[in-house]
PDB file of N, CA and C in Angstrom:
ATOM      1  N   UNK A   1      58.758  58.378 139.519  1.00  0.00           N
ATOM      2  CA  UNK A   1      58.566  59.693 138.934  1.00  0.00           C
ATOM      3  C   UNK A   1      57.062  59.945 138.792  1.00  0.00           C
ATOM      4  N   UNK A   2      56.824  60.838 139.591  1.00  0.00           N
ATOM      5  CA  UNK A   2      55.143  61.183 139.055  1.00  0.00           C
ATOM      6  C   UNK A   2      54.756  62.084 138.209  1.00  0.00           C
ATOM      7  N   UNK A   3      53.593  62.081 137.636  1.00  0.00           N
ATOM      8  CA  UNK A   3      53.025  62.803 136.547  1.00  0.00           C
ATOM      9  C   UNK A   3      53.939  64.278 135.860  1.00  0.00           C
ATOM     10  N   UNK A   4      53.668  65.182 137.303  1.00  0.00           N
ATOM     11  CA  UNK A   4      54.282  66.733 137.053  1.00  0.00           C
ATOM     12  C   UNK A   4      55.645  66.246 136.481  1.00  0.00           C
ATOM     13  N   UNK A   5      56.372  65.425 136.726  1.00  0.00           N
ATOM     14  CA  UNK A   5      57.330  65.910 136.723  1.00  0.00           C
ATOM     15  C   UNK A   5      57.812  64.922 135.191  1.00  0.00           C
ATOM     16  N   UNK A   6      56.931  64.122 134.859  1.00  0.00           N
ATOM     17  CA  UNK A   6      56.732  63.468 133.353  1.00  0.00           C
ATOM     18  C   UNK A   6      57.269  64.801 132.044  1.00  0.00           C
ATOM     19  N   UNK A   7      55.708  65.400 132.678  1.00  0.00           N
ATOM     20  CA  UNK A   7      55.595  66.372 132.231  1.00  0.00           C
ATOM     21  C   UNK A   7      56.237  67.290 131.724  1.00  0.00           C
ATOM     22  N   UNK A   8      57.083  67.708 133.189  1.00  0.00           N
ATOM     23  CA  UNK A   8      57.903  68.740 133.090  1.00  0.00           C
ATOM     24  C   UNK A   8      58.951  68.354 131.521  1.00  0.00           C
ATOM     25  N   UNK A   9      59.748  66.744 131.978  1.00  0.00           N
ATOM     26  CA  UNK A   9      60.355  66.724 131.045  1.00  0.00           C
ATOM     27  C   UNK A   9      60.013  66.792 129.433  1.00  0.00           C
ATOM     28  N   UNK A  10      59.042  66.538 129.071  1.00  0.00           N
ATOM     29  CA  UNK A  10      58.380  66.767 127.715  1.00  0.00           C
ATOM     30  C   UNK A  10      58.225  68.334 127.510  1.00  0.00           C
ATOM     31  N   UNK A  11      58.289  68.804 128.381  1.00  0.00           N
ATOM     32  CA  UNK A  11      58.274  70.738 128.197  1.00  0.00           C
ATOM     33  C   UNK A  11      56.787  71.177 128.270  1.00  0.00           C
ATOM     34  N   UNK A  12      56.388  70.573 129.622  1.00  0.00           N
ATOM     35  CA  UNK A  12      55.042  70.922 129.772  1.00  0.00           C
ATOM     36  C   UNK A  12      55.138  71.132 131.407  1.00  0.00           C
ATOM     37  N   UNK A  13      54.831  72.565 131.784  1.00  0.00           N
ATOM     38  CA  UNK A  13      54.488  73.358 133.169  1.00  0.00           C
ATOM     39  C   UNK A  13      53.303  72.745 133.579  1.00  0.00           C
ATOM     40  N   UNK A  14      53.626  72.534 134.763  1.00  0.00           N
ATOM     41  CA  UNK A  14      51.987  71.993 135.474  1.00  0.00           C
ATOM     42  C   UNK A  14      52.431  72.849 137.081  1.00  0.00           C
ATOM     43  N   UNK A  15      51.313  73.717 136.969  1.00  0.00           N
ATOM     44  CA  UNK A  15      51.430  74.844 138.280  1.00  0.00           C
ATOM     45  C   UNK A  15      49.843  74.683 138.966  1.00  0.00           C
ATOM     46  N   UNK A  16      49.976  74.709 140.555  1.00  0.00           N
ATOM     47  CA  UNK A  16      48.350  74.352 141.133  1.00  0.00           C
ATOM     48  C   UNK A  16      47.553  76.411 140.913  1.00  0.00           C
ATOM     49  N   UNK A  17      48.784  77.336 140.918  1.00  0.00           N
ATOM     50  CA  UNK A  17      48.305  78.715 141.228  1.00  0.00           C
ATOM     51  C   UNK A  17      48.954  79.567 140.057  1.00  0.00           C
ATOM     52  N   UNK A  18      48.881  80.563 139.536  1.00  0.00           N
ATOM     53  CA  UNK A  18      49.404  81.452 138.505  1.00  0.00           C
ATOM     54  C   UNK A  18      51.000  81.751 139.408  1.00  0.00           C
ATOM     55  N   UNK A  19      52.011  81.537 139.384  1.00  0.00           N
ATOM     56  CA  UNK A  19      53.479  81.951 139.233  1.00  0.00           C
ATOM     57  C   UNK A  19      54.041  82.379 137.674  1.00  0.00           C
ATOM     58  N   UNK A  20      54.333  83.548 137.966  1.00  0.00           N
ATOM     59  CA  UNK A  20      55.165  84.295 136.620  1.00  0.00           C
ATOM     60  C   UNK A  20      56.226  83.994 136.693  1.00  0.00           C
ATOM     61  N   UNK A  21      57.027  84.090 137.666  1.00  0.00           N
ATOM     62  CA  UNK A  21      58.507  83.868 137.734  1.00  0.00           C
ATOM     63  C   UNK A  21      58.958  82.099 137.465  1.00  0.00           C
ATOM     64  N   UNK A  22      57.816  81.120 137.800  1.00  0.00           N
ATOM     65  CA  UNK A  22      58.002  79.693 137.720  1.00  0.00           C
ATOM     66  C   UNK A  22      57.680  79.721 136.200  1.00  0.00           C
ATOM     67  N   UNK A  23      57.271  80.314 135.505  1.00  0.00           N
ATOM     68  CA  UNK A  23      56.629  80.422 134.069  1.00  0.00           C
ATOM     69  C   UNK A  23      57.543  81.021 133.222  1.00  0.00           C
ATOM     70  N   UNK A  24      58.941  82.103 133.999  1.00  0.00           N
ATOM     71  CA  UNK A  24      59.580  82.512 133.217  1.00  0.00           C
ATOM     72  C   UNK A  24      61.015  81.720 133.213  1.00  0.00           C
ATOM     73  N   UNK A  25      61.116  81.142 134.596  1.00  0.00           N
ATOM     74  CA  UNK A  25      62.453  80.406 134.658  1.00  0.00           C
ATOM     75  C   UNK A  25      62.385  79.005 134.152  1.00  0.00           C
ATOM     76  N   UNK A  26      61.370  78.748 133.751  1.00  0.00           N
ATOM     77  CA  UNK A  26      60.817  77.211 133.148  1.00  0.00           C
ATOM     78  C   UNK A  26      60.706  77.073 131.695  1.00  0.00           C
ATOM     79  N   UNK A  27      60.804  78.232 131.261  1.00  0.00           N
ATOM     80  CA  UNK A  27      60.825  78.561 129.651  1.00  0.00           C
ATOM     81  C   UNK A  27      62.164  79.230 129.521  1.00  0.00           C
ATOM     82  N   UNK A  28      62.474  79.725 129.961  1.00  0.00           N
ATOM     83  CA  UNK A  28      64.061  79.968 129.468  1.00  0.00           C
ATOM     84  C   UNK A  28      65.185  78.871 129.918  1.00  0.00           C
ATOM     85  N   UNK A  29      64.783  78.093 130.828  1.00  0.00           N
ATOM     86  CA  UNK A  29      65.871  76.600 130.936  1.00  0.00           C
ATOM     87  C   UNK A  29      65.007  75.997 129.910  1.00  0.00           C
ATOM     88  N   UNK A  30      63.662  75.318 129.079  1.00  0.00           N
ATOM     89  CA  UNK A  30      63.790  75.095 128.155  1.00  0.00           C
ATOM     90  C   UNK A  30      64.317  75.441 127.313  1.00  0.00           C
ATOM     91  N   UNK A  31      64.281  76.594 127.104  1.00  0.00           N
ATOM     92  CA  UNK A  31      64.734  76.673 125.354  1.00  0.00           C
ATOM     93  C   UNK A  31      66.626  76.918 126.139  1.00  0.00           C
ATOM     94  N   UNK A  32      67.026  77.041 127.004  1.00  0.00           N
ATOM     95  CA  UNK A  32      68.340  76.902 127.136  1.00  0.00           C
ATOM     96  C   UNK A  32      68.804  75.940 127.414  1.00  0.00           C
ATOM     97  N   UNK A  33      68.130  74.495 127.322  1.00  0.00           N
ATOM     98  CA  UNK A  33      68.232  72.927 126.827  1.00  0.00           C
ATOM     99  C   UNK A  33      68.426  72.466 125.483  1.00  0.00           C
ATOM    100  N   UNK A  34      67.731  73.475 124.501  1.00  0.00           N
ATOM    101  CA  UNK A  34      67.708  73.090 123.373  1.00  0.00           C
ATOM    102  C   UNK A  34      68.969  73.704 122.796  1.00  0.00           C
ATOM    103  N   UNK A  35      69.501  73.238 121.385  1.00  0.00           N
ATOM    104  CA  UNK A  35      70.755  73.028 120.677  1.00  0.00           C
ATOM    105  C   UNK A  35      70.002  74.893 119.652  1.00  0.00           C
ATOM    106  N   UNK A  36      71.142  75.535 119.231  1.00  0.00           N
ATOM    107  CA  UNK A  36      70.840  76.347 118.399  1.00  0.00           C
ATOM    108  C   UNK A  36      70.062  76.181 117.056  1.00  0.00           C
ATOM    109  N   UNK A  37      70.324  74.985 116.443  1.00  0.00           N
ATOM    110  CA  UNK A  37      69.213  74.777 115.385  1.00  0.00           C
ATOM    111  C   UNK A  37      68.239  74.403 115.624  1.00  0.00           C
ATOM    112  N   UNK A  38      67.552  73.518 116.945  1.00  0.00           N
ATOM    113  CA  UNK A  38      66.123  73.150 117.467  1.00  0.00           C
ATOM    114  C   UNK A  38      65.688  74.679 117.531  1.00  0.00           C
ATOM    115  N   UNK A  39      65.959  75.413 118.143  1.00  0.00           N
ATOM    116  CA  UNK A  39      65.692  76.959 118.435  1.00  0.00           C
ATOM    117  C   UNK A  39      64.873  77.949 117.270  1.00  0.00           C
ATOM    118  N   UNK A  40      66.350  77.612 116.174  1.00  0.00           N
ATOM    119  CA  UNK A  40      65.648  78.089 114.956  1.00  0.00           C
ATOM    120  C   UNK A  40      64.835  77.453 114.229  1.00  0.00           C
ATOM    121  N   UNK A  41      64.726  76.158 114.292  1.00  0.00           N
ATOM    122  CA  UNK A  41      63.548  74.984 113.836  1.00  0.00           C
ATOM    123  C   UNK A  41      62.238  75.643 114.843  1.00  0.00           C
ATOM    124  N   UNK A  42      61.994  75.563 115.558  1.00  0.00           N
ATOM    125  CA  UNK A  42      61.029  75.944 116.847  1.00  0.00           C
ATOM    126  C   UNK A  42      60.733  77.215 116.144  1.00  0.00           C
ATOM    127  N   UNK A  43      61.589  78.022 116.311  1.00  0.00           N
ATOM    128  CA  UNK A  43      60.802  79.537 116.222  1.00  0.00           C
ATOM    129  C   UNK A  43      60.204  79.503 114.785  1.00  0.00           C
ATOM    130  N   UNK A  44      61.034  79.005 113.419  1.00  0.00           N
ATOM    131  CA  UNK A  44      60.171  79.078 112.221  1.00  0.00           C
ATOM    132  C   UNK A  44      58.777  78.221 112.283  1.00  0.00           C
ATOM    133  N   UNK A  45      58.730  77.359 113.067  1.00  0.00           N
ATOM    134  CA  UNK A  45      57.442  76.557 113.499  1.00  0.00           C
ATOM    135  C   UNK A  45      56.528  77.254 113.594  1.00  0.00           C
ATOM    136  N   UNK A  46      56.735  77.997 115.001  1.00  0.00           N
ATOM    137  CA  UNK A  46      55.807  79.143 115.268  1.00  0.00           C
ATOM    138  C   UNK A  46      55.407  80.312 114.681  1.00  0.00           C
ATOM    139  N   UNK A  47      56.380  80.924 113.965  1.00  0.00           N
ATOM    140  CA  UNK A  47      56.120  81.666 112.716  1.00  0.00           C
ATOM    141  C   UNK A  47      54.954  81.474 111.415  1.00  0.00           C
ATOM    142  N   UNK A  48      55.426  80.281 110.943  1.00  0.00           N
ATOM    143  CA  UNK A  48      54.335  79.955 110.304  1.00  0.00           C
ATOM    144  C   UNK A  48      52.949  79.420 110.850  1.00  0.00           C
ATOM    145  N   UNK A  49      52.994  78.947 111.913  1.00  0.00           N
ATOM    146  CA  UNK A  49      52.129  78.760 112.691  1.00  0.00           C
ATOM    147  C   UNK A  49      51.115  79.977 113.260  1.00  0.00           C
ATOM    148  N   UNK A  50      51.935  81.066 113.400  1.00  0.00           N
ATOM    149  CA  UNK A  50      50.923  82.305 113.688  1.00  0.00           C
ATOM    150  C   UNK A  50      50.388  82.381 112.455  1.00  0.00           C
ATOM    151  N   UNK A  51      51.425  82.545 111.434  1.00  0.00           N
ATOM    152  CA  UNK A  51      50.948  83.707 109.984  1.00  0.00           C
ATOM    153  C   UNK A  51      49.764  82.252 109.527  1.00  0.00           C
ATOM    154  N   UNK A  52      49.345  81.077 109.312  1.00  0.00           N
ATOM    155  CA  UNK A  52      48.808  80.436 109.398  1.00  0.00           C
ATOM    156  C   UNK A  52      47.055  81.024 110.347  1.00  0.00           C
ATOM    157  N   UNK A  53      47.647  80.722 111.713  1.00  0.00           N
ATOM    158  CA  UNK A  53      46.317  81.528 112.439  1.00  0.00           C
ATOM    159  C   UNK A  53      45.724  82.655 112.078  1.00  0.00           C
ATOM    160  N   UNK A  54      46.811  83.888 111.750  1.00  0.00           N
ATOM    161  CA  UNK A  54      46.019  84.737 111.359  1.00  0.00           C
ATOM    162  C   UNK A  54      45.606  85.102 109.530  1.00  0.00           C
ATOM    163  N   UNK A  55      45.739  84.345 108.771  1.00  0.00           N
ATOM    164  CA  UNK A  55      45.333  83.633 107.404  1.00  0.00           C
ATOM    165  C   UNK A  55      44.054  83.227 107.494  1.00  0.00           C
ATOM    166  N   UNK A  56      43.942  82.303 108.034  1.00  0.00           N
ATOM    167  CA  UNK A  56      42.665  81.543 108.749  1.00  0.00           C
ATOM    168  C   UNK A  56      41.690  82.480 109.519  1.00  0.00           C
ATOM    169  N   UNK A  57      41.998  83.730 110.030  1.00  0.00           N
ATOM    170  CA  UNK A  57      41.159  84.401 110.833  1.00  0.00           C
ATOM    171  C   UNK A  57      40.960  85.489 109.862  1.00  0.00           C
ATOM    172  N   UNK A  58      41.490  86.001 108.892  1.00  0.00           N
ATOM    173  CA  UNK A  58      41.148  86.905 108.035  1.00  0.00           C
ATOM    174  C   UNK A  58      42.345  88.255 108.044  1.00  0.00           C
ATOM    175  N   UNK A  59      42.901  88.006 109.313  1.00  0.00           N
ATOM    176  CA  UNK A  59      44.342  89.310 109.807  1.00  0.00           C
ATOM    177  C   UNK A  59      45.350  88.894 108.619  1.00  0.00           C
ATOM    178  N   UNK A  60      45.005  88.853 107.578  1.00  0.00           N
ATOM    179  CA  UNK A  60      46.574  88.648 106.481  1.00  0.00           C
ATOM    180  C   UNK A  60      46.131  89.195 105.443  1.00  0.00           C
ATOM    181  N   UNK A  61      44.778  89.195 105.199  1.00  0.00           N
ATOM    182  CA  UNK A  61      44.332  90.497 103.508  1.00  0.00           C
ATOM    183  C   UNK A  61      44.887  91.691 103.998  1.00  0.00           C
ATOM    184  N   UNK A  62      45.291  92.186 102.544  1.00  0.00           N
ATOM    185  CA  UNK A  62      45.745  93.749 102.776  1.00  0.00           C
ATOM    186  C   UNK A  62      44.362  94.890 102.609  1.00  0.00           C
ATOM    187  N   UNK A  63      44.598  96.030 103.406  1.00  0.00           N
ATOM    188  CA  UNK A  63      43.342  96.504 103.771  1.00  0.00           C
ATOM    189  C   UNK A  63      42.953  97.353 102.138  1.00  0.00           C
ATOM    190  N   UNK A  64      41.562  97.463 102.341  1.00  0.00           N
ATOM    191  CA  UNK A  64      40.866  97.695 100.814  1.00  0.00           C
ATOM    192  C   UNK A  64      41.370  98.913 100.392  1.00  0.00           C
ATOM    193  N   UNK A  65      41.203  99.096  99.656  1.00  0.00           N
ATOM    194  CA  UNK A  65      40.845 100.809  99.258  1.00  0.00           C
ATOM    195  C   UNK A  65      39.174 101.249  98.632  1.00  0.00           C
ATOM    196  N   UNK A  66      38.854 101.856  99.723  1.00  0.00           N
ATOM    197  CA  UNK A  66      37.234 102.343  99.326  1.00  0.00           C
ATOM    198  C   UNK A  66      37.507 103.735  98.964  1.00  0.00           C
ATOM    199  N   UNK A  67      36.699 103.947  97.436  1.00  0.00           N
ATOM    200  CA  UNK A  67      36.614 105.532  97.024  1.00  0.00           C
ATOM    201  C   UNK A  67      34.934 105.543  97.674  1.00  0.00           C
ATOM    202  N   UNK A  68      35.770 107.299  97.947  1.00  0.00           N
ATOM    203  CA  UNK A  68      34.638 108.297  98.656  1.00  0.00           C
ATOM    204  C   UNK A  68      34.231 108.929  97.037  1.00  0.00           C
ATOM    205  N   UNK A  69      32.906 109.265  97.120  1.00  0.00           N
ATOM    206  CA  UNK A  69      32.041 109.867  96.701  1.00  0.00           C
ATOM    207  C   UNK A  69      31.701 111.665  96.629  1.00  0.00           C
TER     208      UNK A  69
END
């Protein structure tokens, strides 16, 4: 078994050129490998994982209120 295809099984794409369609059929047989609660485990991952990123970047304060003069 060589590398790519190590890879592949850990859920990691290894492409030599940009393919969309190898990028879209490679992510939907992942996650259509995974069991319905990995799915919802996964997606709350990423959830907090964004709201996290954008916390950290400043995108989560609510915007001010400045009085005009």
């Amino acid at each position: 078994m060589d590398k790519k295809e190590r890879l592949e099984q850990k859920g990691i794409l290894v492409l030599k050129d940009v393919d969309e369609k190898k990028e879209i059929d490679f992510e939907l047989n992942y996650l259509s490998s995974l069991s319905l609660d990995q799915r919802f485990s996964l997606m709350q991952k990423k959830s907090q994982e964004l709201k996290t990123n954008l916390k950290n970047n400043g995108h989560r304060r609510t915007p001010q209120i400045i009085k005009r003069k």
